[in-house]
Protein backbone atom coordinates (compact mmCIF):
# COMPACT_ATOMS: atom_id res chain seq x y z
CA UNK A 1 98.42 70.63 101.55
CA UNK A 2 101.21 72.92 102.24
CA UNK A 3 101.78 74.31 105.46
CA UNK A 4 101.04 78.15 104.31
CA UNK A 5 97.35 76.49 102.71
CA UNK A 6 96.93 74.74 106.24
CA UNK A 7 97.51 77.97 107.93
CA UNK A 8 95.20 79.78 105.81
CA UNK A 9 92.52 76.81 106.09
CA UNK A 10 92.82 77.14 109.73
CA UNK A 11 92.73 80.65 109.78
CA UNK A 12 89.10 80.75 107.98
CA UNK A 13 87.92 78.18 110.48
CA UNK A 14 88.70 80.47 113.52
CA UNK A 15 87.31 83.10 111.35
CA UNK A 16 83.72 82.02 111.31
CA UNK A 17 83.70 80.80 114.94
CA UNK A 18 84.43 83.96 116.13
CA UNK A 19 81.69 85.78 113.96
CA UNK A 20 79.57 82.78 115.22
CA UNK A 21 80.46 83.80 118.65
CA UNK A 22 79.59 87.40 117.44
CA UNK A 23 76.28 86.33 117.05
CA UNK A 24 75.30 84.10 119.87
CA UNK A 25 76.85 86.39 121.83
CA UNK A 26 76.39 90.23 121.14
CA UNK A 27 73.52 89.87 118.04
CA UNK A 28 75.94 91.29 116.11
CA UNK A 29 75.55 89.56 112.77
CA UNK A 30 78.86 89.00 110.10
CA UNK A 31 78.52 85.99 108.85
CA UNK A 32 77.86 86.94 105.63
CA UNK A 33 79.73 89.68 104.99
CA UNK A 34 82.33 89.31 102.27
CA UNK A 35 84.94 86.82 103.34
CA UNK A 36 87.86 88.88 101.65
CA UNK A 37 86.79 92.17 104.17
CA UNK A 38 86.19 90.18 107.06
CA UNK A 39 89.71 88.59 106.98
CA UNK A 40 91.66 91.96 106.32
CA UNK A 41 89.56 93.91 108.58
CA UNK A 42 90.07 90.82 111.52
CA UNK A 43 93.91 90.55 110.90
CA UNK A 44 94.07 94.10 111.29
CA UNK A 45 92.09 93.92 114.65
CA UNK A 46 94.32 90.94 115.81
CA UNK A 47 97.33 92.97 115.62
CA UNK A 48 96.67 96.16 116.12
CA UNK A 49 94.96 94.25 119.85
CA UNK A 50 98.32 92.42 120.84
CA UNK A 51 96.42 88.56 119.89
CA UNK A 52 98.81 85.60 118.21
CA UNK A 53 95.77 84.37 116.89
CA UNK A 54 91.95 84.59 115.70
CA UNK A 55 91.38 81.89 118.17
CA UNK A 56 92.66 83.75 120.94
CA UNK A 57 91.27 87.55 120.26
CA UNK A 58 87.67 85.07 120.23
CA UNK A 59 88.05 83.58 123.66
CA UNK A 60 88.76 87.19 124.83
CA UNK A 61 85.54 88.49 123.10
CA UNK A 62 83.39 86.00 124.89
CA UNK A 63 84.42 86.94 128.34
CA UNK A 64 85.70 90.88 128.35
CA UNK A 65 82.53 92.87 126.97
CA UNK A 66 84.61 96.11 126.55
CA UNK A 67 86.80 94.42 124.29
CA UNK A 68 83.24 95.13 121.50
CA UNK A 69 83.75 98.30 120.80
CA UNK A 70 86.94 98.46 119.94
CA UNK A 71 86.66 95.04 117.69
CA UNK A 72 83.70 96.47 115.96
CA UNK A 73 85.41 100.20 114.65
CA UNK A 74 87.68 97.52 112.64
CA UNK A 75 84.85 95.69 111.14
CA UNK A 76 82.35 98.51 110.44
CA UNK A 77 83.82 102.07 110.59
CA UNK A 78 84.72 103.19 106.78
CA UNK A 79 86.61 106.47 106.13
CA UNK A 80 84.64 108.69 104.54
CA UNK A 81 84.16 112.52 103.59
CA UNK A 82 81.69 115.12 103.51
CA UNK A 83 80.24 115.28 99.78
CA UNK A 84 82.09 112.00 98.42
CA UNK A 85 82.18 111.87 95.22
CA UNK A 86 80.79 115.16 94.26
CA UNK A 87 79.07 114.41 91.36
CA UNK A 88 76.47 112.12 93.42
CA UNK A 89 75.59 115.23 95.72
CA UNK A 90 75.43 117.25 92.29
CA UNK A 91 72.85 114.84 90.57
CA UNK A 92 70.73 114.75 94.11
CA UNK A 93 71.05 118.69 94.19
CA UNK A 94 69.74 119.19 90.55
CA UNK A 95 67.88 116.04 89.50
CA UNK A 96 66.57 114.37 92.66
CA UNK A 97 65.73 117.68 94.67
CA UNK A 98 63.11 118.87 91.52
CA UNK A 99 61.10 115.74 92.85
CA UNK A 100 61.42 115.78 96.12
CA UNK A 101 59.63 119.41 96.30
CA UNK A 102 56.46 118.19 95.36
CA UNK A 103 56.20 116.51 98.18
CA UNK A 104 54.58 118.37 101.25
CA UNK A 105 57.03 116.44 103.78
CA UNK A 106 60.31 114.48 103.09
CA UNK A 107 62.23 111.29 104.73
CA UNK A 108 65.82 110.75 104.27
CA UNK A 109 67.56 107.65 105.70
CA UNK A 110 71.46 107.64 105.45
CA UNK A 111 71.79 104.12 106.21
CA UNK A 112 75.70 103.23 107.33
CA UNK A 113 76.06 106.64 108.45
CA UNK A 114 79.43 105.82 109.96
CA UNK A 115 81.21 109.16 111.31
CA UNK A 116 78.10 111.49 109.77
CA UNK A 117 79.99 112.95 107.02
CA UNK A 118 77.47 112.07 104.22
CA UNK A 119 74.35 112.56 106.81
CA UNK A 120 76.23 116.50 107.48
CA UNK A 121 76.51 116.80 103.18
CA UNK A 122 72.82 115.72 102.61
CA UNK A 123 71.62 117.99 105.55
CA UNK A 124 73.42 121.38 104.49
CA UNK A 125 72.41 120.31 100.62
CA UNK A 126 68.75 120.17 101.65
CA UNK A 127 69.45 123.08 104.17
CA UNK A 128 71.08 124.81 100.32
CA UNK A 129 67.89 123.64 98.89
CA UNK A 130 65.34 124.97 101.44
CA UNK A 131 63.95 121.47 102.01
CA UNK A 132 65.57 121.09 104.84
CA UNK A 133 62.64 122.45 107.11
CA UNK A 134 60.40 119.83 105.74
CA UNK A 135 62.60 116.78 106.12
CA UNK A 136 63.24 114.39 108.90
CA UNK A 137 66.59 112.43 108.28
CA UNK A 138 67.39 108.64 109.63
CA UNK A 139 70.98 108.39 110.20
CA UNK A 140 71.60 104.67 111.14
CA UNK A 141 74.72 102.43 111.61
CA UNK A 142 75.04 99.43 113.66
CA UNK A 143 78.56 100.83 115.59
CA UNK A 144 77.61 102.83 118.67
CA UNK A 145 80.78 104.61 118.62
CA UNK A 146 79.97 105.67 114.73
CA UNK A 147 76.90 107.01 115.91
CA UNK A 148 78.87 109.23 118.80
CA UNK A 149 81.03 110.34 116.56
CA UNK A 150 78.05 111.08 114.02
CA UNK A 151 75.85 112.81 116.59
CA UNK A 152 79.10 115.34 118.05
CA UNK A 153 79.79 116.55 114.24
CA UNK A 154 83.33 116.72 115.15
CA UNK A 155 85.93 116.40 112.63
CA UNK A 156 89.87 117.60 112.55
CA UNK A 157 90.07 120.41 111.12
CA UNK A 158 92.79 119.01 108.10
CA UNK A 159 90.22 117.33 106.74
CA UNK A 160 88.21 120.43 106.05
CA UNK A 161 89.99 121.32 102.97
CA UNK A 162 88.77 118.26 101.12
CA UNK A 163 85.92 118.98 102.62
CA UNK A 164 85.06 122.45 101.15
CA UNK A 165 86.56 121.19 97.72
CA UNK A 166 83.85 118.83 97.41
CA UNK A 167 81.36 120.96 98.83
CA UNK A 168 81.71 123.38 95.67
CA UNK A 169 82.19 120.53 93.24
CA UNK A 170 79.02 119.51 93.93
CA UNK A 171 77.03 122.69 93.39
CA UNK A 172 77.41 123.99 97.10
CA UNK A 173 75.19 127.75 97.43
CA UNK A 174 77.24 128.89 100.16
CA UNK A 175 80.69 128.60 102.37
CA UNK A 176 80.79 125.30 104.02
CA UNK A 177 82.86 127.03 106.77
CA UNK A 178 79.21 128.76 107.23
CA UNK A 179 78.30 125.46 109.16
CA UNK A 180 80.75 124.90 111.39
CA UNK A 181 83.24 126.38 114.07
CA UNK A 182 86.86 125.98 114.36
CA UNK A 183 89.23 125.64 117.32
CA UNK A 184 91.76 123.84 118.49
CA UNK A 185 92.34 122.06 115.39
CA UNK A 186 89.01 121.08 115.04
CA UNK A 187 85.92 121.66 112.94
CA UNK A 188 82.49 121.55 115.38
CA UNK A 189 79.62 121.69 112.95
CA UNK A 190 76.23 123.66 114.00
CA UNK A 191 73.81 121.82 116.35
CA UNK A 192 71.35 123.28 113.82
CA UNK A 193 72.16 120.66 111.34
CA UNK A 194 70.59 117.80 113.78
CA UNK A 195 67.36 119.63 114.67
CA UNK A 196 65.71 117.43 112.56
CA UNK A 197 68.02 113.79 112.48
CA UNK A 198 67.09 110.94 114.51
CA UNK A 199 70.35 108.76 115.23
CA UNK A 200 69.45 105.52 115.68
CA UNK A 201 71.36 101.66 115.79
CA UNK A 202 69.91 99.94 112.90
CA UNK A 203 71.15 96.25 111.68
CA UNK A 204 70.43 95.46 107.55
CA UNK A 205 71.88 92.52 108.35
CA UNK A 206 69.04 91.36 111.48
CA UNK A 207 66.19 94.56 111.22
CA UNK A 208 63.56 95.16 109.42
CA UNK A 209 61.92 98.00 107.84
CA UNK A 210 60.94 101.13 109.89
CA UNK A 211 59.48 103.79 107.85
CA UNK A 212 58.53 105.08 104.27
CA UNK A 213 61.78 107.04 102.67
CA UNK A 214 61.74 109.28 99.98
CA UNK A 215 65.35 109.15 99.54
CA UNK A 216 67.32 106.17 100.64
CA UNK A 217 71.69 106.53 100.46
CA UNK A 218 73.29 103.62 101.42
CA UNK A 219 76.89 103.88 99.72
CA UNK A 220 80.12 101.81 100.11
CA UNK A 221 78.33 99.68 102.39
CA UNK A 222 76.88 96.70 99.96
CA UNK A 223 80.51 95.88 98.59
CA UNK A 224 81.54 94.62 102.13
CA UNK A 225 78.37 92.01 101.59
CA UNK A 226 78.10 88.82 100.35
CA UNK A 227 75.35 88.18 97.15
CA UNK A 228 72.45 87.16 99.62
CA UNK A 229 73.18 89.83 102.01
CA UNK A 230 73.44 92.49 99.35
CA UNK A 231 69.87 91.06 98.30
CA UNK A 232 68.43 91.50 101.76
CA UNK A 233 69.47 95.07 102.03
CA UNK A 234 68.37 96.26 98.93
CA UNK A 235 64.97 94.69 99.50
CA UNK A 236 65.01 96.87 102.99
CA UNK A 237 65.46 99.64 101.02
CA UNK A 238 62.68 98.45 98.64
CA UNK A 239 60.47 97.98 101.30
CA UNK A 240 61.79 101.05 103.13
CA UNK A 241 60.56 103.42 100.14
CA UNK A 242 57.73 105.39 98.84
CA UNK A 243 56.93 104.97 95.33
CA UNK A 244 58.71 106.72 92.84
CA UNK A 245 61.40 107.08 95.94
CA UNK A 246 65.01 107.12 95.07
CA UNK A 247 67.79 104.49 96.07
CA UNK A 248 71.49 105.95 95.87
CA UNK A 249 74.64 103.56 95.85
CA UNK A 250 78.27 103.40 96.10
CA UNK A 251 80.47 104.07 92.93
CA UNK A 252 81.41 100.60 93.18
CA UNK A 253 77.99 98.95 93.60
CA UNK A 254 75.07 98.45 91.33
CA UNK A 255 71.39 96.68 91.36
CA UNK A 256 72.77 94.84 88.50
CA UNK A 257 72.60 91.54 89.13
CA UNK A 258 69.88 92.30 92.21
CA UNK A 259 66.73 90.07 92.79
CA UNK A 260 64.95 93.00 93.28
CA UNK A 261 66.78 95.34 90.83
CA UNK A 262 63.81 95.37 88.66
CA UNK A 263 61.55 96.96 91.65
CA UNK A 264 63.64 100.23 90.34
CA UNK A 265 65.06 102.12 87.73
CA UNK A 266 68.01 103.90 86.67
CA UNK A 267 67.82 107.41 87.34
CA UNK A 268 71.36 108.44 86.95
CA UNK A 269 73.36 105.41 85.67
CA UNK A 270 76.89 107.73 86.12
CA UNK A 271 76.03 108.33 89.64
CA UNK A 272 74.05 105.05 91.05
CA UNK A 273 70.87 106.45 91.90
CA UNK A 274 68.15 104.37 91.10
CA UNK A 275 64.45 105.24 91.34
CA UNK A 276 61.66 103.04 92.74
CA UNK A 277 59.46 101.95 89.82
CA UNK A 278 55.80 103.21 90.85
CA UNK A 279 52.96 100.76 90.65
């Protein structure tokens, strides 16, 4: 074994004591998240916290508390935009929405809402849409500081140009600068927009299911999982859903090869939305 492969082996072993410690310790649960993520996301946490080693940023963990926070925006935290991937809030706006207005009331669960921008897009689309009165959206992460950030709708105000670009990609009915207010270099969106979200810490790794969704998104969050984890999640969402309810993914990420991808359907292969087979 070379000394670079002993490093490395060593490396992985410190790894998966300290998301062991994770565990035992806070009931935050990593373990099997992909091992590729894990070990960029912890050598970037290492560093960017002053620690020689894994070994070392561990015993710190274990006995200074406020170190959690910060550890945890490098291993959940994604950067995101409002209206990613356009064409995904386009095929919810004009094939997704025609079902959802039979219904009488609506649930929407963004789960790994991260910094809110895809809980803000789905809101003003169903706001756009004139569901918005009727639905009650779950916007769920496991990363209390996500869920500040989420709940404030703050956002600098350079990022608003993407922003609006995707906003009328997607089909957008109106100005997106109608939704929020700008100062100071940055972009507060309307306190109307979370009239009707509960924000709330929510593990698919450890919790279980909490309500019936019509609509579930859960995007770029499954790729950071390992097979079995990825299973467990989508059979949340499975369990999570009303008939006929619709499951929306990541670009990257498919119910392909899925123990329970054939509880759905595709919907819109192009844009990973799945529907929930009825029966």
């Amino acid at each position: 074994m070379t000394t670079t492969d002993r490093a490395e082996n060593v490396e992985d072993i410190e790894i998966r004591l300290l998301l062991e410690a994770l565990f035992l310790t806070y009931h935050y649960d990593f373990r099997n998240y992909a091992m590729a993520s894990i070990k960029r996301r912890l050598r970037q946490a290492r560093q960017a916290m002053g620690f020689l080693t894994i070994s070392a940023m561990q015993e710190a963990l274990l006995h200074e508390p406020a170190l959690l926070p910060r550890l945890l925006g490098y291993l959940t935290v994604q950067v995101s935009e409002m209206f990613r991937d356009p064409s995904y809030f386009r095929a919810i706006r004009e094939r997704v929405i025609p079902h959802l207005r039979t219904y009488p009331s609506l649930k929407v669960w963004i789960a790994g809402c991260s910094g809110g921008e895809e809980l803000y897009s789905m809101v003003i689309l169903f706001r756009e849409e004139g569901l918005e009165d009727r639905t009650l959206f779950y916007a769920t992460d496991i990363n209390a500081e996500a869920l500040a950030t989420a709940e404030a709708g703050v956002y600098a105000l350079d990022r608003l140009q993407l922003f609006t670009e995707n906003h009328r990609k997607s089909g957008g009915k109106s100005s997106l600068s109608d939704y929020y207010q700008a100062a100071y270099g940055r972009a507060s969106f309307d306190t109307s927009l979370r009239r009707n979200v509960v924000f709330s810490d929510h593990s698919l790794v450890t919790d279980a299911v909490f309500a019936e969704m019509h609509l579930v998104s859960c995007r770029n969050v499954l790729i950071y999982f390992d097979r079995d984890l990825q299973d467990r999640a989508v059979g949340l969402f499975q369990g999570s859903m009303v008939r006929k309810g619709f499951l929306g993914l990541g670009s990257k990420e498919s119910l392909r090869f899925s123990r329970h991808g054939n509880a759905f359907e595709e919907f819109s292969r192009e844009d990973k939305i799945y529907q929930k087979r009825g029966g």
